[in-house]
Protein backbone atom coordinates (compact mmCIF):
# COMPACT_ATOMS: atom_id res chain seq x y z
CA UNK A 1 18.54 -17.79 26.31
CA UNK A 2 14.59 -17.87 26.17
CA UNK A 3 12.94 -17.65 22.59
CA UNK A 4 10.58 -15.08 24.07
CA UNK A 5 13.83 -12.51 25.59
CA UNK A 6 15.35 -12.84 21.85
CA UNK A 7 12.04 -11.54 20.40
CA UNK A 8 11.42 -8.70 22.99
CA UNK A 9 15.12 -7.44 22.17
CA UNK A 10 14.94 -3.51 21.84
CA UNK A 11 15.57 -2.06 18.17
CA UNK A 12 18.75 -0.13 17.43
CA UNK A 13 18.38 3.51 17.58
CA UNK A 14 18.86 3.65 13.85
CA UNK A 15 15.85 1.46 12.98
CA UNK A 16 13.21 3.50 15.50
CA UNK A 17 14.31 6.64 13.85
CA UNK A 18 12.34 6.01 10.70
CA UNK A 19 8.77 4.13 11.42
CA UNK A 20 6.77 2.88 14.66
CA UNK A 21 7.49 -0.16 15.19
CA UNK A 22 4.79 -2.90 17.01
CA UNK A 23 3.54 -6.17 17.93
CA UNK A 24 1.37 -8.00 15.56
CA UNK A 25 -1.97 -8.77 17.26
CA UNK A 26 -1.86 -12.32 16.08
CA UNK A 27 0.37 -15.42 16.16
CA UNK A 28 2.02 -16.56 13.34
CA UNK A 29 4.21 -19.76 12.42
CA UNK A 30 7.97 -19.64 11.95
CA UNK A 31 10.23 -21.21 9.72
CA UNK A 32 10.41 -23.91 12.44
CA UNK A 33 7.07 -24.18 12.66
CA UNK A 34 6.73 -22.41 16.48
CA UNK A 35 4.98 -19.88 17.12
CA UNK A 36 6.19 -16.58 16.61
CA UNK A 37 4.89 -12.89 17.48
CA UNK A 38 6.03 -11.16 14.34
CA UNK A 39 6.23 -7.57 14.46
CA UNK A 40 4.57 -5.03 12.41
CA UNK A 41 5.74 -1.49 10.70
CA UNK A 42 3.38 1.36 10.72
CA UNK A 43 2.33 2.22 6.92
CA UNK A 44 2.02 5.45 5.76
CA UNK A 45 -1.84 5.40 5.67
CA UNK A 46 -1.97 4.93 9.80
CA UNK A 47 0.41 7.01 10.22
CA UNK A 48 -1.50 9.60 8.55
CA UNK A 49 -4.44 8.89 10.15
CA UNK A 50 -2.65 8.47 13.42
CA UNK A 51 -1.89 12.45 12.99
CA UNK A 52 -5.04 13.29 11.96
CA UNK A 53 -4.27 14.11 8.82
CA UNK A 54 -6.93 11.69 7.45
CA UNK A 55 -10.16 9.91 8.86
CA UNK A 56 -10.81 5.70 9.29
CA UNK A 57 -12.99 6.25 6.47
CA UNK A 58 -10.00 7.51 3.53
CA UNK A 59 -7.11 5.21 5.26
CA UNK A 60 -9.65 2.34 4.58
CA UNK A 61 -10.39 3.32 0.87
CA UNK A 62 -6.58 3.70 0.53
CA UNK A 63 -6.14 0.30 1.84
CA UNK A 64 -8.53 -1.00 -0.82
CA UNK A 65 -7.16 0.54 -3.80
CA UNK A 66 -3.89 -1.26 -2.60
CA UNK A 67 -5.58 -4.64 -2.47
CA UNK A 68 -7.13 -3.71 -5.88
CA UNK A 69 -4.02 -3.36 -7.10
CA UNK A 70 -2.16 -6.63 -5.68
CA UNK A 71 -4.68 -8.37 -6.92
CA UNK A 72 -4.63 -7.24 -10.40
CA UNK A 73 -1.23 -7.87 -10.42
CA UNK A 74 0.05 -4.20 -11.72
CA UNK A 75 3.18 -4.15 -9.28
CA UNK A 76 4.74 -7.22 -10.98
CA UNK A 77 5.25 -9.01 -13.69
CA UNK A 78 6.11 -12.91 -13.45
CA UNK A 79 5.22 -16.46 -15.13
CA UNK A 80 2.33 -18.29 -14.24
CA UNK A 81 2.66 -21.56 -11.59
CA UNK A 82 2.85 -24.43 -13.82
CA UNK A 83 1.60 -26.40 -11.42
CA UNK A 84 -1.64 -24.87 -10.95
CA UNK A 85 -4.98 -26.55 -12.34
CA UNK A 86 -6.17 -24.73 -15.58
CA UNK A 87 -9.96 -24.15 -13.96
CA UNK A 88 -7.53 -22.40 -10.72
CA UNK A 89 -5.78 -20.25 -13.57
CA UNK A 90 -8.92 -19.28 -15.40
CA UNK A 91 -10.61 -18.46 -11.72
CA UNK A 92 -7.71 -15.57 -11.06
CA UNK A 93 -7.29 -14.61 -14.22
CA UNK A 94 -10.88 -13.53 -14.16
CA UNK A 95 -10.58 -12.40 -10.27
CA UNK A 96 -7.37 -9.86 -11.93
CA UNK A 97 -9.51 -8.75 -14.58
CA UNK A 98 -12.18 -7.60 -12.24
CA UNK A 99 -9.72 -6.26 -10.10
CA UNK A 100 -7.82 -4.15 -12.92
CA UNK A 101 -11.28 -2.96 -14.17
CA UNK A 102 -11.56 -1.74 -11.17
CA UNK A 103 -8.80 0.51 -10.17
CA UNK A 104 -8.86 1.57 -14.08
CA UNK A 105 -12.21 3.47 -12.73
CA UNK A 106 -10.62 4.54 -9.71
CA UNK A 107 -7.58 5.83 -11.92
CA UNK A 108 -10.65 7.67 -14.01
CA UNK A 109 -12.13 9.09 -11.43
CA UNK A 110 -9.31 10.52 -10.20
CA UNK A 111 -8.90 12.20 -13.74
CA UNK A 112 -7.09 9.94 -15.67
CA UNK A 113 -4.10 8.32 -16.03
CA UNK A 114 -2.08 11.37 -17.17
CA UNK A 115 -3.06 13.22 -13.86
CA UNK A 116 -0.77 13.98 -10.75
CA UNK A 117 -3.83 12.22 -8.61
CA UNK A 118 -3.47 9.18 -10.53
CA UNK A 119 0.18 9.03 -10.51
CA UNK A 120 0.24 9.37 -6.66
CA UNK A 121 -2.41 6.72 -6.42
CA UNK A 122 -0.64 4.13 -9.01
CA UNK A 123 3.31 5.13 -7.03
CA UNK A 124 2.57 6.04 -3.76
CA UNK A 125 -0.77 3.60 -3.17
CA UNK A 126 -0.01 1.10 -5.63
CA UNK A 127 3.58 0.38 -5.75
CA UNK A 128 4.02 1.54 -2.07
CA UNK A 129 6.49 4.40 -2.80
CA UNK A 130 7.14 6.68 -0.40
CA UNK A 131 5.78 10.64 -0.17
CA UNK A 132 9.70 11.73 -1.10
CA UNK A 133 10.36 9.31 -3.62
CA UNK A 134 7.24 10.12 -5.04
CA UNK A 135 7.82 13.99 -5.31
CA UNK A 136 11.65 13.43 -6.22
CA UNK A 137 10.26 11.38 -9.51
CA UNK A 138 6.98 13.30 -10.49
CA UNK A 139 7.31 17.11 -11.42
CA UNK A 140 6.08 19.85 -13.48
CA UNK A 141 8.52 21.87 -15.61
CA UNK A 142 11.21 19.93 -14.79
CA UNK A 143 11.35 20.59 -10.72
CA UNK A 144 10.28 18.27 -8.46
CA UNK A 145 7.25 18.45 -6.37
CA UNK A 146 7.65 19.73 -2.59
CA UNK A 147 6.87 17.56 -0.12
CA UNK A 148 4.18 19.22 1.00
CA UNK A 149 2.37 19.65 -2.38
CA UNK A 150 2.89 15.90 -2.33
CA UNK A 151 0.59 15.31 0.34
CA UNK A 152 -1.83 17.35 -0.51
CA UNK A 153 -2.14 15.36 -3.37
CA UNK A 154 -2.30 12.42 -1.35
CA UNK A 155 -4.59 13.66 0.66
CA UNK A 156 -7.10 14.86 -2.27
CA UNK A 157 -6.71 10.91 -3.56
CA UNK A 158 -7.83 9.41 -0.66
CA UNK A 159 -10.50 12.20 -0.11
CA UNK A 160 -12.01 11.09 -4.08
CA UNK A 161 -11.53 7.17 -3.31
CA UNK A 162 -13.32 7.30 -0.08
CA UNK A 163 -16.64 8.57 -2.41
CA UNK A 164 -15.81 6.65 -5.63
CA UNK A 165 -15.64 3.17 -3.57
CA UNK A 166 -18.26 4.59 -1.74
CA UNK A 167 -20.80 4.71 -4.41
C-alpha cells in the first residue's frame, strides 16, 4: 500500500462529528524521518471566527494570550532540563517572567483575577478548556453557567484583549 493512500484514509464518522478536521499547509518530519502531511484540528478560536462570531483581529489577540501563557509556563508545572547551560536557564527564566507579567495585566484588565472574564481567559484560553467544561466548573450560586452565557463571556474577553494588546 502507498504511504500517501494510508494518509488520505477518510476519518470514522465518530471523529468528524466533533471538530473540522484538515491538512496542515506545511510538511513536517516523521518519526522515520519522511516526510509527512500531518493534519490539523480546528481550535475553538477559528471556529468562532469561521461563524462570524468574532473578527481576525480578537481570534489573533486570543491566540496571543495563549502563547503568553505557554510561555510563562502557567499550564504546567515540571523540573528544569539538567542539561541545559545556566546562561540558557537564566535567558527563559527571564523570557517567563516577561511573559507572566504580561498576561498578569491582561488578567487585570480584564478585572482581576477573581472575575468570570479572567477565569474564562486563564481555563478556556489558557489551559485550552472547552466552552462546556468551562461553564460545568465556573458558576454563581452554586449553578453552573449556560452555555450561552459562557460565550458571551468569551466573547467580551477577546473583545477587551484585542484593545489591551492593542495599546
Amino acid at each position: 500500500m502507498r504511504a500517501d493512500a494510508v494518509t488520505d484514509t477518510p476519518f470514522p464518522p465518530e471523529r468528524l462529528q466533533h471538530d473540522r478536521i484538515t491538512r496542515d499547509g506545511g510538511t513536517t518530519a516523521d518519526s522515520d524521518g519522511g516526510i509527512a502531511r500531518p493534519w490539523r484540528v480546528e481550535g475553538l478560536l477559528a471556529r468562532l471566527e469561521r461563524h462570524g462570531d468574532i473578527g481576525r483581529a480578537e481570534r489573533m489577540a486570543g491566540e496571543k494570550f495563549q502563547e503568553l501563557f505557554a510561555r510563562a509556563n502557567f499550564g504546567c508545572l515540571r523540573a528544569s532540563d539538567m542539561a541545559r547551560s545556566c546562561h540558557a536557564a537564566v535567558a527563559g527564566e527571564l523570557n517567563g517572567i516577561a511573559a507572566r507579567e504580561e498576561c498578569h495585566r491582561a488578567l487585570t484588565a480584564l478585572g482581576g483575577h477573581g472575575s468570570a472574564a479572567a477565569s474564562a481567559a486563564w481555563f478556556i484560553l489558557g489551559e485550552q478548556l472547552s466552552l462546556r467544561e468551562w461553564a460545568a466548573r465556573e458558576g454563581w450560586n452554586g449553578r453552573a453557567v449556560s452555555g450561552h452565557v459562557a460565550k458571551g463571556i468569551l466573547l467580551a474577553v477577546l473583545t477587551i484583549l484585542r484593545h489591551h494588546f492593542k495599546s
